[in-house]
Protein backbone atom coordinates (compact mmCIF):
# COMPACT_ATOMS: atom_id res chain seq x y z
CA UNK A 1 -11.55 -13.81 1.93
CA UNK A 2 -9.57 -10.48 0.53
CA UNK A 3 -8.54 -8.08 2.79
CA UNK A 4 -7.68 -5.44 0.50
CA UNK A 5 -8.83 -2.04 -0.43
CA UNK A 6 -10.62 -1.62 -3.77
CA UNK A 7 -11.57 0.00 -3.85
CA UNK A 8 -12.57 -2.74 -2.86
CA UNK A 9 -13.00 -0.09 -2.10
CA UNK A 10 -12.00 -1.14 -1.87
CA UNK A 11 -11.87 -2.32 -2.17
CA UNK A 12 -12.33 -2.41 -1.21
CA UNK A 13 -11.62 1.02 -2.14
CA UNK A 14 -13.32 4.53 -2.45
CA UNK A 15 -13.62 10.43 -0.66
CA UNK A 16 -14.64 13.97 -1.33
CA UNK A 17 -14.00 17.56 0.96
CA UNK A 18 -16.50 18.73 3.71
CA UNK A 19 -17.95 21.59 3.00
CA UNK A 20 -15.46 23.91 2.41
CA UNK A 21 -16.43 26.97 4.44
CA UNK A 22 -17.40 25.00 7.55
CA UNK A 23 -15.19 22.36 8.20
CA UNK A 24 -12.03 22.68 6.52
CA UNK A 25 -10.61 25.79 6.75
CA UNK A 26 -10.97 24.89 10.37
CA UNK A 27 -9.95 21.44 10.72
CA UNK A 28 -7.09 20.71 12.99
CA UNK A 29 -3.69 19.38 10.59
CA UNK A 30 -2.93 15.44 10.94
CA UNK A 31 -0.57 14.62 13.46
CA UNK A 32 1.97 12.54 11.38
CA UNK A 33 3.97 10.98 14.78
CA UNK A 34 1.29 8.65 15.17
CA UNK A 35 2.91 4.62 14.23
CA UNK A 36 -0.14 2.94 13.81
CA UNK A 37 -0.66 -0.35 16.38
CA UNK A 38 -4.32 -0.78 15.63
CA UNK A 39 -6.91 0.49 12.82
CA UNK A 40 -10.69 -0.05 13.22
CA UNK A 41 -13.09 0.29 10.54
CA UNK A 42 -17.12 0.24 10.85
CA UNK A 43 -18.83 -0.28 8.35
CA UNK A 44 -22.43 1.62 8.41
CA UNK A 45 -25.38 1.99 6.04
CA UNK A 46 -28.56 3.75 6.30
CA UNK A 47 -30.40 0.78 4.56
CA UNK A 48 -30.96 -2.00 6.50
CA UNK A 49 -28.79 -4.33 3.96
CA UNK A 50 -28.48 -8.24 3.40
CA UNK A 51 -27.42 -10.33 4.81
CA UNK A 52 -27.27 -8.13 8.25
CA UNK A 53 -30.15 -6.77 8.38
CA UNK A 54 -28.88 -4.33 10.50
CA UNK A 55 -31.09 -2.07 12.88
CA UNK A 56 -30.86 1.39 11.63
CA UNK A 57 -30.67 3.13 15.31
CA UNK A 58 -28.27 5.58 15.40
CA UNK A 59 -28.74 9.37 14.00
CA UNK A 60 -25.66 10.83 12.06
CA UNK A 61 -25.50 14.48 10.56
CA UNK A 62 -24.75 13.93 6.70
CA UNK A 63 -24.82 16.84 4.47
CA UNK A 64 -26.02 18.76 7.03
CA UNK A 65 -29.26 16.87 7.87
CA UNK A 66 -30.04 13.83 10.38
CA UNK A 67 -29.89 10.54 8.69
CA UNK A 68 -30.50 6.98 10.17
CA UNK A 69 -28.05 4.36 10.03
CA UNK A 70 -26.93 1.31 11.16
CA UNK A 71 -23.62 -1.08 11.55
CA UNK A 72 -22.99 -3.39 9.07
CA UNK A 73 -19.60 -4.86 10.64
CA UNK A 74 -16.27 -4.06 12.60
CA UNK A 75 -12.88 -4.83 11.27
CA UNK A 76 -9.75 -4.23 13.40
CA UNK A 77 -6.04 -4.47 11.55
CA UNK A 78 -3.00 -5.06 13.58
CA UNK A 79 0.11 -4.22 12.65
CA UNK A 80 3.98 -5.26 13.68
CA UNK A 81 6.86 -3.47 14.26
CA UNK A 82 7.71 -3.29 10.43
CA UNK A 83 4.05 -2.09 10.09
CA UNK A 84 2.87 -5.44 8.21
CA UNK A 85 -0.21 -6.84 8.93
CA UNK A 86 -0.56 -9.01 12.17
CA UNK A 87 -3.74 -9.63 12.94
CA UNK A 88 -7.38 -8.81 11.31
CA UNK A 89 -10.20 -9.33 13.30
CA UNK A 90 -13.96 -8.97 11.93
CA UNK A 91 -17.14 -8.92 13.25
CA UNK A 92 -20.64 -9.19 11.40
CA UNK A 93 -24.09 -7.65 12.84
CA UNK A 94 -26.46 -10.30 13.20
CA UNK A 95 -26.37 -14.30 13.55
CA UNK A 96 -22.97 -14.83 12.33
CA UNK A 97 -19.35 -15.56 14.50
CA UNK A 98 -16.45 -13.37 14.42
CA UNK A 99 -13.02 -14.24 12.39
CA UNK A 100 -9.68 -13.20 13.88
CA UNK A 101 -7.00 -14.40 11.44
CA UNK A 102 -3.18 -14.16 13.03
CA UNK A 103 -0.50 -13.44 10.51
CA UNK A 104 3.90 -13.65 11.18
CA UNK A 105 6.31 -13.64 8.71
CA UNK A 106 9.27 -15.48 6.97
CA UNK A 107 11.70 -14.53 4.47
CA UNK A 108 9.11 -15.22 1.24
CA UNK A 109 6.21 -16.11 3.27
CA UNK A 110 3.29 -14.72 5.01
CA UNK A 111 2.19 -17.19 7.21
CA UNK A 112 -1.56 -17.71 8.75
CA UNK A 113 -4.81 -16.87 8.11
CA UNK A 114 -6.60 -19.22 5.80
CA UNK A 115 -3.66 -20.45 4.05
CA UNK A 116 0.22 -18.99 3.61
CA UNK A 117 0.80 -16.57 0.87
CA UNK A 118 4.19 -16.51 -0.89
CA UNK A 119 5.95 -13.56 -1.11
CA UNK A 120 8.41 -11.88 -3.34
CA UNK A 121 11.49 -10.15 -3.18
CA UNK A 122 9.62 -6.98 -1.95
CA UNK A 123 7.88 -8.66 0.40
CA UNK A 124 4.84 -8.46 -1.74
CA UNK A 125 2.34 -11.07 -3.24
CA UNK A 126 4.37 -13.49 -5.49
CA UNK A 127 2.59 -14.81 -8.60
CA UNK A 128 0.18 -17.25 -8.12
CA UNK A 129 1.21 -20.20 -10.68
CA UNK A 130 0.08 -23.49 -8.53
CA UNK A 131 -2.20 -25.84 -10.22
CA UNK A 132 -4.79 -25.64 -6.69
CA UNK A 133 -5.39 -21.63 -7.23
CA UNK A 134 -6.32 -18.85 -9.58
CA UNK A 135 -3.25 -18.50 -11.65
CA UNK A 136 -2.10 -14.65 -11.02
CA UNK A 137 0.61 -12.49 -11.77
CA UNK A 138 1.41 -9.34 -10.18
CA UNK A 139 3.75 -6.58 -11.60
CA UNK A 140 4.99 -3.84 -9.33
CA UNK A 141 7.35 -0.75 -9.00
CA UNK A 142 10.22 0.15 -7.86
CA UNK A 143 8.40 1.62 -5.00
CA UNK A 144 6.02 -1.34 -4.46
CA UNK A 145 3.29 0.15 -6.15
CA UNK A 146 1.23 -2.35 -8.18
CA UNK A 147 0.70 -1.33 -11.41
CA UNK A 148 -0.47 -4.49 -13.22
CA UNK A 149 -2.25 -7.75 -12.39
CA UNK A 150 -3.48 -10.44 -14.57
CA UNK A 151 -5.96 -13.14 -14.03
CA UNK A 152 -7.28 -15.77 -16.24
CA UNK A 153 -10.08 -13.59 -18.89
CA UNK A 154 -9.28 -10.52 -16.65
CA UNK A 155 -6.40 -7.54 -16.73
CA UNK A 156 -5.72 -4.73 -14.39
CA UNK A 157 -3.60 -1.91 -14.91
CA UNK A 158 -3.00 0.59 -12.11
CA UNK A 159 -1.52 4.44 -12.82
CA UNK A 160 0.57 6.24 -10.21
CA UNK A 161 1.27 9.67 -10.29
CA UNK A 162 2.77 11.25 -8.09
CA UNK A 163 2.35 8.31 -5.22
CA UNK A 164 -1.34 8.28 -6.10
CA UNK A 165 -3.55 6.21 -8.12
CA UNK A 166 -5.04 7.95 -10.30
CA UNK A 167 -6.69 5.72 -12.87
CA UNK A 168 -7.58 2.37 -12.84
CA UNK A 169 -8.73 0.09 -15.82
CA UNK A 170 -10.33 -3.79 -16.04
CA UNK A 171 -9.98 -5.52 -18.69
CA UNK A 172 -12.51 -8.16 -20.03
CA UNK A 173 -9.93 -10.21 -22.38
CA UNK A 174 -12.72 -11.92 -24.20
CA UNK A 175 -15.30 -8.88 -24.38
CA UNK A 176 -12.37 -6.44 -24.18
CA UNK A 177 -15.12 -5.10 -22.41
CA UNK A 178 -13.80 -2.74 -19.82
CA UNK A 179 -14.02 -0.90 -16.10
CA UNK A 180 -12.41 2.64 -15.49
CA UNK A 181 -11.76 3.77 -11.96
CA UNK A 182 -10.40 7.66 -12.01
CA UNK A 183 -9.43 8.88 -8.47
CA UNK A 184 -9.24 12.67 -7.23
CA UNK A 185 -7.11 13.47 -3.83
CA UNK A 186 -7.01 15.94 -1.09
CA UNK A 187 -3.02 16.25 -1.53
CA UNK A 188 -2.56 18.19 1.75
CA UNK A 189 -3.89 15.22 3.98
CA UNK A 190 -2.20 11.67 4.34
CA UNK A 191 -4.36 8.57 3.21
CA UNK A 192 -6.00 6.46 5.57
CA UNK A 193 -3.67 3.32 7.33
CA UNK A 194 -3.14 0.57 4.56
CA UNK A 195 -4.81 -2.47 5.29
CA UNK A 196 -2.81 -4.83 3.21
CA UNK A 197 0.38 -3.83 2.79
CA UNK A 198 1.36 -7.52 1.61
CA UNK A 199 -0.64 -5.83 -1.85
CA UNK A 200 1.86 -2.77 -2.38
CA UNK A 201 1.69 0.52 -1.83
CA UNK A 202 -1.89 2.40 -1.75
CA UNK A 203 -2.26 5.84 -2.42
CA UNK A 204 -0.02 8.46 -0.13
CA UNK A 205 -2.84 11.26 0.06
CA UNK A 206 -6.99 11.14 0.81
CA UNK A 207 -8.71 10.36 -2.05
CA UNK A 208 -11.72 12.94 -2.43
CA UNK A 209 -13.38 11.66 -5.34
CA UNK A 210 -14.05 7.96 -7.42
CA UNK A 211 -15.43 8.09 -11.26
CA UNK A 212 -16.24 5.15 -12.54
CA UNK A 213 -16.93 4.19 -16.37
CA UNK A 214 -18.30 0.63 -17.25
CA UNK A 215 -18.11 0.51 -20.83
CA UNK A 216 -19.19 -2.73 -21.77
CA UNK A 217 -18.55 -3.26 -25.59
CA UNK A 218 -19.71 0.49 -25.84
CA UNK A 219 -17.74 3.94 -26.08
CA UNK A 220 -20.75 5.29 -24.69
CA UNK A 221 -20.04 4.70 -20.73
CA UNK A 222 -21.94 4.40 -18.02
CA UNK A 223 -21.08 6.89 -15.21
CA UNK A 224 -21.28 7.08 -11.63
CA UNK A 225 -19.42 9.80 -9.54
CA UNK A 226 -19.25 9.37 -5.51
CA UNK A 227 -17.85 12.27 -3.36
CA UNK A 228 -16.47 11.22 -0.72
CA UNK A 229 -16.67 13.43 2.51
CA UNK A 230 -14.74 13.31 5.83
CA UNK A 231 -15.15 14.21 9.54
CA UNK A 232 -11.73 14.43 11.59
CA UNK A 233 -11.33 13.99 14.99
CA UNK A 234 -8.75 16.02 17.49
CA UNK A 235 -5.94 14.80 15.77
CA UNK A 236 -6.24 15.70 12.41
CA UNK A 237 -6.72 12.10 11.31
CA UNK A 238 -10.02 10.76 9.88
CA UNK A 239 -12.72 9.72 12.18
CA UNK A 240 -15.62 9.39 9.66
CA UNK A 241 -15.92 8.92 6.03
CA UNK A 242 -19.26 8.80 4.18
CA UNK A 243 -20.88 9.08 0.45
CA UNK A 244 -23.56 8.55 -1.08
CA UNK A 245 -24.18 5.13 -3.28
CA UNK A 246 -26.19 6.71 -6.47
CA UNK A 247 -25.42 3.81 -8.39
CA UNK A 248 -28.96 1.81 -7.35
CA UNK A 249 -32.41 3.11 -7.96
CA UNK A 250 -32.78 4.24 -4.69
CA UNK A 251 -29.71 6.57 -3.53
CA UNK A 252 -28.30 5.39 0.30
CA UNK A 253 -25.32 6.67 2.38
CA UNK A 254 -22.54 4.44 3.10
CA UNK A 255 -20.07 5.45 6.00
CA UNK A 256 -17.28 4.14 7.74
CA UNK A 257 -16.14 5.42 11.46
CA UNK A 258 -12.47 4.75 12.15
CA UNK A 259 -10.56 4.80 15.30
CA UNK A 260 -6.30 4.40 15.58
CA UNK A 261 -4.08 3.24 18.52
CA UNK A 262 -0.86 4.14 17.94
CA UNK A 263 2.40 2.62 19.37
């Protein structure tokens, strides 16, 4: 399983401003003196999607009109006093059994989960060179950002401006085929809790808006641009993001409702 933003969005992964004249100018400012303890994601959709099949039966307001939706799944991150990961916890809709995976650390080693992960210097994923897994390599800054990764047939580069990414490209090696991920940022609000911070750095602001080009053996991309769009709660701190995925024949709205304990 990754755990990892992309954006995945994102991984994982993937956010754009509300509308300007409603919501912002009259949002309350983040309150930065929260350490975070706890961060809980749900996922939500308003298409019933495999392999949930999740009851669409809650209204939401997006983009100013009612819109049914449903949950997808719950993910909780824990965090320990050095703010690494601890614990993640997820929990599907439908006919399937929660995972909690428990994490601690030693000097060069994450231990838990599905297996232990070797770590570097940084405290960071250490290349992957055993003859049971994916060979990987992982190249990083001075900050702990990662700015390249190679896999076998596959490279990543990663560009950081400013402590932001800003532009990310995959590399086919065979095809040199390739994937181009261009981020825009709200750079007067903080970024959402990292999830894996065992991965590096993420970005230090909210990301408002992902571009992506798929260029395939062509210099004649295909594009798909997702505004991302936030709701906060008392706090300042993000209680709701949502877009809307344009890049299937049928458009849907993808959200994700977060809640924080702090310690």
């Amino acid at each position: 399983m990754k755990i990892r933003t992309s954006l995945a969005f994102l991984s994982i992964s993937l956010v754009v401003f509300l509308d300007a004249c409603t919501v912002q100018d009259h949002r309350p400012g983040p309150d930065l003196s929260c350490r975070v303890l706890t961060f809980t994601a749900i996922e939500k959709s308003s298409r019933s999607e495999i392999p949930y099949w999740q009851p669409l039966d809650e209204t939401a307001q997006l983009d100013g009109k009612p819109v049914q939706i449903g949950t997808k799944y719950t993910e909780k991150y824990t965090y320990d006093e050095q703010n690494r990961l601890s614990q993640y916890y997820r929990n599907p809709t439908g006919n399937f059994s929660p995972t909690t995976l428990n994490y601690s650390y030693e000097p060069g080693l994450m231990k838990g989960g599905y297996s232990d992960i070797a770590l570097n210097d940084q405290g960071l994923l250490a290349d992957i060179t055993t003859n049971t897994q994916v060979p990987t390599y992982y190249t990083y800054n001075a900050e702990g950002y990662l700015i390249r990764k190679e896999t076998p047939g596959l490279v990543y580069i990663y560009t950081i401006v400013d402590g932001n990414l800003i532009n990310e490209e995959v590399r086919t090696v065979p095809t040199q085929s390739k994937m181009v991920y261009e981020y825009e940022y709200d750079l007067t609000r903080p970024n959402l809790p990292n999830i894996a911070p065992q991965e590096g750095k993420t970005s230090k602001n909210l990301p408002t808006k992902l571009t992506t080009k798929n260029y395939d053996q062509s210099n004649d991309p295909f594009v798909h641009v997702y505004d991302y769009k936030y709701e906060y709660d008392e706090n300042g701190r993000v209680k709701r993001r949502y877009f809307l995925e344009t890049s299937v024949s049928v458009p849907y709205y993808r959200i994700t409702d977060f809640t924080y304990t702090c310690r």
